[in-house]
Protein backbone atom coordinates (compact mmCIF):
# COMPACT_ATOMS: atom_id res chain seq x y z
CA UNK A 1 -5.39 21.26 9.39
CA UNK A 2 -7.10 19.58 6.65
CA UNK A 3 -7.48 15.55 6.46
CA UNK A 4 -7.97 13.56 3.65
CA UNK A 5 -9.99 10.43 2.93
CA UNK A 6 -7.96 7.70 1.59
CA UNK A 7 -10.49 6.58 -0.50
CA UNK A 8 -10.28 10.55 -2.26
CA UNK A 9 -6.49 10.07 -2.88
CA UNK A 10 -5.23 10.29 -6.66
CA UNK A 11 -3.23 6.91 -6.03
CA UNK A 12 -5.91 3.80 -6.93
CA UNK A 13 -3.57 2.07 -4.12
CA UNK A 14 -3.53 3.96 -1.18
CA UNK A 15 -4.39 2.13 1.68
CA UNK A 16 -5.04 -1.30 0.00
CA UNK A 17 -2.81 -4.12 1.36
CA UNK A 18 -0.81 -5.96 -1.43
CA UNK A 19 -1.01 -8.84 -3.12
CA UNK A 20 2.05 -10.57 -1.10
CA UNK A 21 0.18 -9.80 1.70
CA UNK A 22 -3.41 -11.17 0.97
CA UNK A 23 -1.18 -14.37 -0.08
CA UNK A 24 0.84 -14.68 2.79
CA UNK A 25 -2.52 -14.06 5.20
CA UNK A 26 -4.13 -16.59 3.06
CA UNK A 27 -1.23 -19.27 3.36
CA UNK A 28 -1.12 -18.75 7.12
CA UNK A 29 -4.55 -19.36 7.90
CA UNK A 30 -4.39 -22.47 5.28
CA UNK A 31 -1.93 -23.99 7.28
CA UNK A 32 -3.73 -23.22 10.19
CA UNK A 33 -6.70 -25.21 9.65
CA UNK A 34 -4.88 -28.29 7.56
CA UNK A 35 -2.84 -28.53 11.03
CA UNK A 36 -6.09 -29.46 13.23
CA UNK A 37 -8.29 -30.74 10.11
CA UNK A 38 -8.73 -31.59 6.78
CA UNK A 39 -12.51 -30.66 6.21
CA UNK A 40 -13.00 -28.93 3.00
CA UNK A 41 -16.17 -26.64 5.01
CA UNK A 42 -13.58 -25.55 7.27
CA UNK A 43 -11.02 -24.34 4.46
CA UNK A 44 -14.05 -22.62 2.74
CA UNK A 45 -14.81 -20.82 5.26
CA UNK A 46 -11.81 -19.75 5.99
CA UNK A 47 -11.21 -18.18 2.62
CA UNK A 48 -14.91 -16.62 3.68
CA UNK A 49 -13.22 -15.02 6.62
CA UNK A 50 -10.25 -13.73 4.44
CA UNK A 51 -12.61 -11.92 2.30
CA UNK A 52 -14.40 -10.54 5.18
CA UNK A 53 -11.48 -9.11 6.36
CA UNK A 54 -10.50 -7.59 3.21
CA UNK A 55 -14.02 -5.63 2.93
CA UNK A 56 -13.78 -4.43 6.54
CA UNK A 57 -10.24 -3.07 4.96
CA UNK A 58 -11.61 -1.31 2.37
CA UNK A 59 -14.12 0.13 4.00
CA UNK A 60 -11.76 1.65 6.64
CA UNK A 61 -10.47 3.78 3.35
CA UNK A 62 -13.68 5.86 4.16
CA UNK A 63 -12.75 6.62 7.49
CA UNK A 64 -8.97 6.68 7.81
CA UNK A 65 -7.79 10.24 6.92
CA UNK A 66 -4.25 11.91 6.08
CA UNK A 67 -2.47 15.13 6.05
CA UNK A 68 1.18 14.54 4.12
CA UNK A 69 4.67 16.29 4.86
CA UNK A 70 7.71 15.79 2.87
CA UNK A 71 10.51 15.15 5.24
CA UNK A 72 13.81 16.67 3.91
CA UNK A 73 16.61 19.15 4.93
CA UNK A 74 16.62 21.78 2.13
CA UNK A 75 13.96 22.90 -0.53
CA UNK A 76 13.11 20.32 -2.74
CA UNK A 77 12.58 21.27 -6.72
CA UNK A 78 10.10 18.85 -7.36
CA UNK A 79 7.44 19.17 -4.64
CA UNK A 80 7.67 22.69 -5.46
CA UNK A 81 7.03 21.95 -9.10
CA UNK A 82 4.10 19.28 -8.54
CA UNK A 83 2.16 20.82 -5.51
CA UNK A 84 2.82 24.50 -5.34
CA UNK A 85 3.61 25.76 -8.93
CA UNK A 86 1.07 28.59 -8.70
CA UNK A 87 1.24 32.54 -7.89
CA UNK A 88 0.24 31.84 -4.29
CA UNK A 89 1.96 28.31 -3.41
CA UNK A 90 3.54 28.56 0.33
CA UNK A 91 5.02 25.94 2.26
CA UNK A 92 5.15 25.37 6.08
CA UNK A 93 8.49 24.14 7.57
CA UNK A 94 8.19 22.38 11.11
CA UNK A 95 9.91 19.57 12.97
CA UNK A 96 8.72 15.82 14.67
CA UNK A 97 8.27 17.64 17.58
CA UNK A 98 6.52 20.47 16.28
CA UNK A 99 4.08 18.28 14.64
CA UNK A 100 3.80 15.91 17.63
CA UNK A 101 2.99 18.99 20.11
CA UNK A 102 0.43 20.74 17.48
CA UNK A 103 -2.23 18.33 18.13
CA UNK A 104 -2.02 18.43 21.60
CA UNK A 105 -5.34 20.63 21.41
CA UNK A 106 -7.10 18.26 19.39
CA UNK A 107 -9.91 16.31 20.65
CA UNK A 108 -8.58 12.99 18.58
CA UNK A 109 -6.29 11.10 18.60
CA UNK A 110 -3.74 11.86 15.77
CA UNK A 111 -0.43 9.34 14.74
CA UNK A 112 2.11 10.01 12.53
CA UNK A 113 4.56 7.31 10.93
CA UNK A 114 6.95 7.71 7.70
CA UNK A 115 5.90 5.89 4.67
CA UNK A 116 7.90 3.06 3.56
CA UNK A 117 8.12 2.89 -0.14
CA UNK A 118 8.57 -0.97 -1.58
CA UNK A 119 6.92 -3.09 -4.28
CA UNK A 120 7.62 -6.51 -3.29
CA UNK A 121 7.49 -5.48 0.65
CA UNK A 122 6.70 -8.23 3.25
CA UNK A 123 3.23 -9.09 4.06
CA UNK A 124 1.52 -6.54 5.88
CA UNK A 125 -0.62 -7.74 8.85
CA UNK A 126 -4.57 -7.36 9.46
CA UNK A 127 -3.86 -6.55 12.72
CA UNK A 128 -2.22 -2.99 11.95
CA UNK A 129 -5.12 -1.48 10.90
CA UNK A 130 -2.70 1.75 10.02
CA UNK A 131 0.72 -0.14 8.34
CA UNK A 132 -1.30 -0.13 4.81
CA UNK A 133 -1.47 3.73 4.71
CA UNK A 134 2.08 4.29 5.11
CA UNK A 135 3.06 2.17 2.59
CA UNK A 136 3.36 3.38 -1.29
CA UNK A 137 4.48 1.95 -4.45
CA UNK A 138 8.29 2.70 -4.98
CA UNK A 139 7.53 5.23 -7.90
CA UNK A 140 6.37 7.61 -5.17
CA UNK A 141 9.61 7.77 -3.27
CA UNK A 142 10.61 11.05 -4.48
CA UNK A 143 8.28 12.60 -1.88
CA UNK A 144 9.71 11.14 1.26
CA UNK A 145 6.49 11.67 2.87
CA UNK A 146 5.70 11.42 6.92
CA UNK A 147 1.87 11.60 7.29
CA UNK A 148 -0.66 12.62 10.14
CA UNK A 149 -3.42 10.03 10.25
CA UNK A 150 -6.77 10.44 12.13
CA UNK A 151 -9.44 7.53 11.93
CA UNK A 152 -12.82 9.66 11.92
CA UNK A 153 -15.84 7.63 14.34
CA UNK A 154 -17.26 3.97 12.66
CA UNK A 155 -20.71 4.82 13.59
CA UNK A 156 -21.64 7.53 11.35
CA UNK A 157 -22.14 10.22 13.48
CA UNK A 158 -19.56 12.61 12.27
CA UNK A 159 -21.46 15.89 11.34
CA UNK A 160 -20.34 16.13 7.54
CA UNK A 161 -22.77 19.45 7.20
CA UNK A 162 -20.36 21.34 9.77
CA UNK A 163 -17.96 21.86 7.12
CA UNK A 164 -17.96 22.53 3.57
CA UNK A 165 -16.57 19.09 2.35
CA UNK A 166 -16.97 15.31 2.00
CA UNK A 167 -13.69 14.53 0.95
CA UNK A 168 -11.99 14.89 4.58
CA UNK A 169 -12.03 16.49 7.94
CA UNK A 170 -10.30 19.40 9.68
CA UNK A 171 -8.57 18.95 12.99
CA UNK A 172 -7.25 21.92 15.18
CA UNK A 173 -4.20 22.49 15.61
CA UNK A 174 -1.92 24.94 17.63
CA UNK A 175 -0.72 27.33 14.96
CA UNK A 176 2.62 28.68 16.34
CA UNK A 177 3.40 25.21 17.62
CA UNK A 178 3.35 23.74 14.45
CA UNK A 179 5.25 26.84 12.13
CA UNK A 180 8.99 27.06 12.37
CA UNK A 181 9.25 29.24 9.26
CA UNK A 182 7.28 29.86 6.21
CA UNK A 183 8.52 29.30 2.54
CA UNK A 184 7.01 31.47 -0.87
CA UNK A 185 7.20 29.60 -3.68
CA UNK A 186 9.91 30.38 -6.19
CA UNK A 187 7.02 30.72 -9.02
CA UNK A 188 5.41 33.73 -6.87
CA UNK A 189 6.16 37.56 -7.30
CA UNK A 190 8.10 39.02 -4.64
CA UNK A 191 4.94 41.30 -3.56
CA UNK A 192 3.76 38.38 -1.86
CA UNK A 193 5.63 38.80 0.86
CA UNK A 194 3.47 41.19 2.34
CA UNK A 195 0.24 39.47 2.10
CA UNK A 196 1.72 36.35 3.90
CA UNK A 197 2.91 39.01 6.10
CA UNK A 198 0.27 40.57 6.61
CA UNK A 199 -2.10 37.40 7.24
CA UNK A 200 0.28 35.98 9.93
CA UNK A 201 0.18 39.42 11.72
CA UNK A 202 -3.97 39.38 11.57
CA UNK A 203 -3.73 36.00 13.00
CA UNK A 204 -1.00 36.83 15.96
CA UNK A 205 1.34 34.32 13.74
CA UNK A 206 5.28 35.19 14.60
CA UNK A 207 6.96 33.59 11.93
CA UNK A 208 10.04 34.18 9.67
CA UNK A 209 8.80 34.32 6.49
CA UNK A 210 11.06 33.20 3.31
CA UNK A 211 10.93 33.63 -0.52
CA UNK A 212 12.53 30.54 -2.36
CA UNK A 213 16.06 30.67 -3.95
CA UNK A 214 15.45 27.66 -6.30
CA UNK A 215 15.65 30.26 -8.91
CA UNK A 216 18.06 32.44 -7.27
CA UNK A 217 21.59 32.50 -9.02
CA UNK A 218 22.97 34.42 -6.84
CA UNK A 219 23.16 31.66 -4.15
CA UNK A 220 26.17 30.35 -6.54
């Protein structure tokens, strides 16, 4: 399963704290320091420390990579429209504990959250090193998204020439764990059916396999 870097999403803002928070940090550790002193080298270099922080943040947008669900009970029209519009678009249905149990092959450590959409949410704290990246503007809450995050190693030692991209990384997962049932998109011909089919039977993959009736009047 493929992982993206943070730092390669679309979104300018993914994974960057906001600005209440960097204010409300800010504030805190003011008051911390104007409680025991009132030495202008002190406050200085506490705002020195705050910006510290804030480049160890952005730096963990290198390393801290995602792989995004949409969490819903039916089909939904627009993900359908936005990510999988094509001839071949396919979507994998699964549970929690489907997703949970997947990685249980995996050599890291993978955790999964659901991403809270707000504008004016409350300060989010240093100390969650993960909160930022499930957090999105509210003009994003359309895709009700629960995301698998895996931080890759700090000390560079990932071996980027084992695979043929820089933008992420690709953990293992258990196949037939994961799958519940496999959607075509309503955009592709009904012959595809068979190649899906055929694929999950090369790969020992058991799975109902269902076109889309987005477009399908006779549901009504």
């Amino acid at each position: 399963m493929f992982f993206c870097r943070a730092d390669r999403f679309e979104d300018p803002f993914e994974g960057k704290y906001t600005a209440e928070a960097k204010k409300e940090l800010t504030k805190e550790q003011m008051e911390k320091l104007t409680d025991d002193h009132d030495d202008e080298g002190d406050i200085e270099k506490a705002k020195q420390q705050m910006e510290k922080l804030a480049e160890e943040h952005m730096a963990k947008r290198t390393y801290v990579t995602i792989n995004s669900w949409h969490w819903n009970n039916v089909e939904n029209y627009a993900m359908w429209k936005i990510y999988a519009k094509g001839t071949y678009g396919l979507a994998i249905q699964t549970t929690y504990e489907r997703l949970k149990h997947c990685f249980n092959k995996a050599k890291q450590p993978v955790f999964i959250g659901k991403v809270d959409y707000d504008d004016d949410c409350e300060a989010i704290l240093f100390n969650n090193s993960l909160k930022p990246f499930l957090h999105k503007r509210k003009m994003y809450e359309y895709e009700n998204e629960v995301r698998c995050c895996y931080v890759m190693p700090k000390d560079n030692t990932f071996n980027w020439q084992a695979q043929d991209t820089n933008d992420g990384v690709f953990i293992d997962v258990d196949l037939n764990t994961l799958i519940e049932r496999i959607y075509i998109s309503p955009y592709s011909p009904k012959w595809i059916y068979d190649i899906v089919a055929g694929i999950n039977e090369k790969f020992n993959i058991h799975k109902e396999i269902v076109h889309s009736t987005v477009f399908d009047a006779s549901e009504y």
